[in-house]
Protein backbone atom coordinates (compact mmCIF):
# COMPACT_ATOMS: atom_id res chain seq x y z
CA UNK A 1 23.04 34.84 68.16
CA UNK A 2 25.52 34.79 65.46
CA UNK A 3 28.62 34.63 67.50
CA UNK A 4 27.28 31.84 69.68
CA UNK A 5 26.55 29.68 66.57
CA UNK A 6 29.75 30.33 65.01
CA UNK A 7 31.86 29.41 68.38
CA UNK A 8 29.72 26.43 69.04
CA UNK A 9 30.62 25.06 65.25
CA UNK A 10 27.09 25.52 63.96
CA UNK A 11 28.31 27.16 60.73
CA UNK A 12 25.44 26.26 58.57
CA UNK A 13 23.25 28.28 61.30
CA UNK A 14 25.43 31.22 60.75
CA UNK A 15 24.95 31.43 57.23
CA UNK A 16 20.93 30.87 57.65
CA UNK A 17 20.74 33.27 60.16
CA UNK A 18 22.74 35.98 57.74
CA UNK A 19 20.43 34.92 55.10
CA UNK A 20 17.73 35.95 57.31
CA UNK A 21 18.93 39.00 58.02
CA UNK A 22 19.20 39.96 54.49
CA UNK A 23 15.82 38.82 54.05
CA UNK A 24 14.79 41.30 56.62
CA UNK A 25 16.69 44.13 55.41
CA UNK A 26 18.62 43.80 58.49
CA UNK A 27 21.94 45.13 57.38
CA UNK A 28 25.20 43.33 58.46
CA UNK A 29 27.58 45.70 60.47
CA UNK A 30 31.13 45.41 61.42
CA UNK A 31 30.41 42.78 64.52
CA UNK A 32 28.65 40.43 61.94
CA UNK A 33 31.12 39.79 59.50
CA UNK A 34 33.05 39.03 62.15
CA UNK A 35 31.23 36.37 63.37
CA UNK A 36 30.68 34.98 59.72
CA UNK A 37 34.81 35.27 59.17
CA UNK A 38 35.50 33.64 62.64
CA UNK A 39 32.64 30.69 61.56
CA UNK A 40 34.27 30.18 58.14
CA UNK A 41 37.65 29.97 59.90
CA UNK A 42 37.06 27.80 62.47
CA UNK A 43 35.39 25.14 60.04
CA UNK A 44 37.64 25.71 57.29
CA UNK A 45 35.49 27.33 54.64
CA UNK A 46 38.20 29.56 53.02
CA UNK A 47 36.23 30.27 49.79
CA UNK A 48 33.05 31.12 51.87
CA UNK A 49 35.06 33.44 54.21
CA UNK A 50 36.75 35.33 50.79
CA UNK A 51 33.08 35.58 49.69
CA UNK A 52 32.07 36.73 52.94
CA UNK A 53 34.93 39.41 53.41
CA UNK A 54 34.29 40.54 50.01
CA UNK A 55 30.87 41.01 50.82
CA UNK A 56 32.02 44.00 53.47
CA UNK A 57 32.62 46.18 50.41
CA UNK A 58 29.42 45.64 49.08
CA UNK A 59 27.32 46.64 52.29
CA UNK A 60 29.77 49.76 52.45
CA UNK A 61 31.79 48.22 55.52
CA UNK A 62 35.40 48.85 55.08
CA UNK A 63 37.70 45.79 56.91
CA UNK A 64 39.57 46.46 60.03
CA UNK A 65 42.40 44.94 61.69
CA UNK A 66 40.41 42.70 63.32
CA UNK A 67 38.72 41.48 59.97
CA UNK A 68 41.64 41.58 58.49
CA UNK A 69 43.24 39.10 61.52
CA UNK A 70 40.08 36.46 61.13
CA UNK A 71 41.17 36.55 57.29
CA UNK A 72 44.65 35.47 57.91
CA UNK A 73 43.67 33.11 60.81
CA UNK A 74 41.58 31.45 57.90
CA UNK A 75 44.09 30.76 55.83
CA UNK A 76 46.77 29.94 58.47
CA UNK A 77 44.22 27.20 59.83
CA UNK A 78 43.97 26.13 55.78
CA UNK A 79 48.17 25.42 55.62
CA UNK A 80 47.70 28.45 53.26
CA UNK A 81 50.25 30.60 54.92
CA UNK A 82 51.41 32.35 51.86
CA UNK A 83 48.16 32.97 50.50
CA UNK A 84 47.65 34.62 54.38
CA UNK A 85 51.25 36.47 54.21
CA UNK A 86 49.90 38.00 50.58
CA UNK A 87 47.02 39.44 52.34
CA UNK A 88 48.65 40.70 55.10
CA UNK A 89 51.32 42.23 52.91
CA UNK A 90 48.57 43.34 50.60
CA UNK A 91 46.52 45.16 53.71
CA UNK A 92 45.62 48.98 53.36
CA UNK A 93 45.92 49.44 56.69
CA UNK A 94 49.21 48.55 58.86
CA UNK A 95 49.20 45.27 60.02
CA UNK A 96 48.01 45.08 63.80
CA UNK A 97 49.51 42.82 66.28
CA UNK A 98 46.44 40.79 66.29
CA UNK A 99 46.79 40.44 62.61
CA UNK A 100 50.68 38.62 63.31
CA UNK A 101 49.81 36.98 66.00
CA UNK A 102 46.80 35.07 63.79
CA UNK A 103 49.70 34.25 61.16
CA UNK A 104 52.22 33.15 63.78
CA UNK A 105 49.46 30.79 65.00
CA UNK A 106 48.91 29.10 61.69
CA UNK A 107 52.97 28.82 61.75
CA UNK A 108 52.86 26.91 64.83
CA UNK A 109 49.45 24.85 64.02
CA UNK A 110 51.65 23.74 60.95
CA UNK A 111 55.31 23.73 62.00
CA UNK A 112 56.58 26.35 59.92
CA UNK A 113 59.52 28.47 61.70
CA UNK A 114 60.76 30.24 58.92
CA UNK A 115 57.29 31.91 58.66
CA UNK A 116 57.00 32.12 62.50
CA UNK A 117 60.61 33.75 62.90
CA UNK A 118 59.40 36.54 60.09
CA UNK A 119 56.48 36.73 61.84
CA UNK A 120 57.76 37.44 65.42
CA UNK A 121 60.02 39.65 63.60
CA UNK A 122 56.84 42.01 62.67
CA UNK A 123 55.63 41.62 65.63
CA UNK A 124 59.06 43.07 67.79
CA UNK A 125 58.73 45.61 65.49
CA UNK A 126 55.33 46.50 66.28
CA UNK A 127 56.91 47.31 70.31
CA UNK A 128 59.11 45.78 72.60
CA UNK A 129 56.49 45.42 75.09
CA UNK A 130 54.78 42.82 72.36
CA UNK A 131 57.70 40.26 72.46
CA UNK A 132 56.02 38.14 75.32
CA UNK A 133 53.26 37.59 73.27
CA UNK A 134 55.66 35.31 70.74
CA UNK A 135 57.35 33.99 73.38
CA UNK A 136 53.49 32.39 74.63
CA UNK A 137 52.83 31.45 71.20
């Protein structure tokens, strides 16, 4: 339920619905943060989406690339795109290709090509087989 609320914009459901959950003693896993980071970034709620990501630690969830990626997409969508290169440069893990390819998007959304040409950059580096993925974006 959580993932169709947060792609169909119904953010406020996603929160209730986490709430809930908590309520319940139903405790969040990987797949629901997700859904809660991809909600937050899709409406724009950067402080609620730090909160939420945070909140991994707490319920013993470590992020993953693909956390990681919905963090940087958040910012990228907020014209934050330093703030989203300090967190990927900041990552404990090595930055995935999904995790470039969410900061090359919020270069394009916003016209940056500096940004975008680093990015691509990180992404040729990541395999020669990943350059026609910049070329799309």
């Amino acid at each position: 339920m959580l993932i169709a609320f947060a792609q169909h914009s119904q953010t406020e459901k996603v929160f209730d619905l986490f709430k809930q959950m908590e309520g319940l003693g139903i405790k969040p896993n990987f797949i629901t943060f997700l859904c809660v980071l991809y909600a937050c970034s899709h409406t724009g709620l950067v402080e609620k989406g730090q909160h939420y990501f945070e909140l991994m630690k707490e319920y013993g969830i470590e992020p993953g690339g693909q956390h990681y990626a919905s963090l940087v997409d958040l910012f990228g969508r907020a014209v934050k795109l330093q703030e989203a290169l300090s967190i990927i440069r900041e990552m404990p893990i090595r930055p995935t290709e999904s995790v470039w390819k969410a900061f090359l998007t919020g270069c394009r959304l916003h016209g940056n090509t500096e940004l975008a040409d680093y990015a691509a950059d990180r992404i040729f580096e990541l395999g020669p087989e990943l350059r026609f993925a910049c070329v799309i974006i």
